[in-house]
Protein backbone atom coordinates (compact mmCIF):
# COMPACT_ATOMS: atom_id res chain seq x y z
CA UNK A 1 0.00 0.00 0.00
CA UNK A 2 1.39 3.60 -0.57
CA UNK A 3 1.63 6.42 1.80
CA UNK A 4 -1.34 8.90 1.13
CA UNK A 5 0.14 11.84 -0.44
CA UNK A 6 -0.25 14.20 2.34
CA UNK A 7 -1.96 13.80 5.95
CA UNK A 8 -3.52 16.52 7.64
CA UNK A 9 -4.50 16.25 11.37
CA UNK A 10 -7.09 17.84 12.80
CA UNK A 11 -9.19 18.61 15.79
CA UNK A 12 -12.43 19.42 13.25
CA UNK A 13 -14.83 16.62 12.37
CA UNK A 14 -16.19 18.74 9.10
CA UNK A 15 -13.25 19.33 6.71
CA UNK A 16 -12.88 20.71 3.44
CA UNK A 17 -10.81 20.00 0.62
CA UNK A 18 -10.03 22.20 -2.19
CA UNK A 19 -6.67 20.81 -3.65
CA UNK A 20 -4.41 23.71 -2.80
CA UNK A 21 -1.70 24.38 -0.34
CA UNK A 22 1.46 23.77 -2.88
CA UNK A 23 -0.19 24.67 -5.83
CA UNK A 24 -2.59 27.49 -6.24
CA UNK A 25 -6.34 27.34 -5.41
CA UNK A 26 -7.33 27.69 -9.37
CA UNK A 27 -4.84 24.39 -10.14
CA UNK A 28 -6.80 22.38 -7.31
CA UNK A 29 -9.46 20.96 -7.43
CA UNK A 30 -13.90 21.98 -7.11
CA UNK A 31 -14.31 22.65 -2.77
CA UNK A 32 -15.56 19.34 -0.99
CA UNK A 33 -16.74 18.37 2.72
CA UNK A 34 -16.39 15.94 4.51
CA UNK A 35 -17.21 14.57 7.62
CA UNK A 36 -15.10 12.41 9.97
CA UNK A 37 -16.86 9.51 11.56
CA UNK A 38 -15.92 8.99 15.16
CA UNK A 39 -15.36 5.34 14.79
CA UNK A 40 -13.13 5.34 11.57
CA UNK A 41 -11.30 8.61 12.81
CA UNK A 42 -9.90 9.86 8.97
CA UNK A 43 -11.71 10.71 5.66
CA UNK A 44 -9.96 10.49 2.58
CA UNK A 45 -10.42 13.49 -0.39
CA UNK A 46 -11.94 12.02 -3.25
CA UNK A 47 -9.91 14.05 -5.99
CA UNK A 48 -6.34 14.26 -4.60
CA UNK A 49 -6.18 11.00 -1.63
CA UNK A 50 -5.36 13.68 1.11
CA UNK A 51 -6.10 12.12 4.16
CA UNK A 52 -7.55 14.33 7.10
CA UNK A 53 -7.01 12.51 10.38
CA UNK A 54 -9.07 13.36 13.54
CA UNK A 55 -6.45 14.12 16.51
CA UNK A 56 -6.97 11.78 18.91
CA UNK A 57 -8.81 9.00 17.13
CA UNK A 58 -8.77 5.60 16.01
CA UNK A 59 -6.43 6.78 13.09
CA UNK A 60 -4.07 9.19 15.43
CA UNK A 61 -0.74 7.60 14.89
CA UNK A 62 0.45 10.87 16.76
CA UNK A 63 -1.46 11.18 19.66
CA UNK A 64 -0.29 11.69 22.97
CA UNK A 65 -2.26 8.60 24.55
């Protein structure tokens, strides 16, 4: 399996995802939501594969637990 191309953490369960950060905002991709389930703890973009991980759940490799 290969790494997602970037990972975002975050303490938010609604995220959005437009496809920008290292390229600009007209290069990315049409603004999407998401929600993060509590039991799954990460929702994946469906354009780019970003992964948004909720800090301290399931899917918090990081946390401080």
């Amino acid at each position: 399996m290969q790494p997602h191309p970037e990972v975002f953490r975050t303490k938010h369960h609604r995220v959005h995802c437009d496809g920008s950060g290292q390229v600009d905002a007209a290069l990315g991709h049409p603004r999407v939501y998401y929600q993060i389930d509590d039991e799954v703890g990460f929702v994946d973009c469906g354009y780019c594969d970003r992964r948004f991980v909720l800090e301290g759940g399931p899917a918090d490799n990081i946390s401080g637990s």
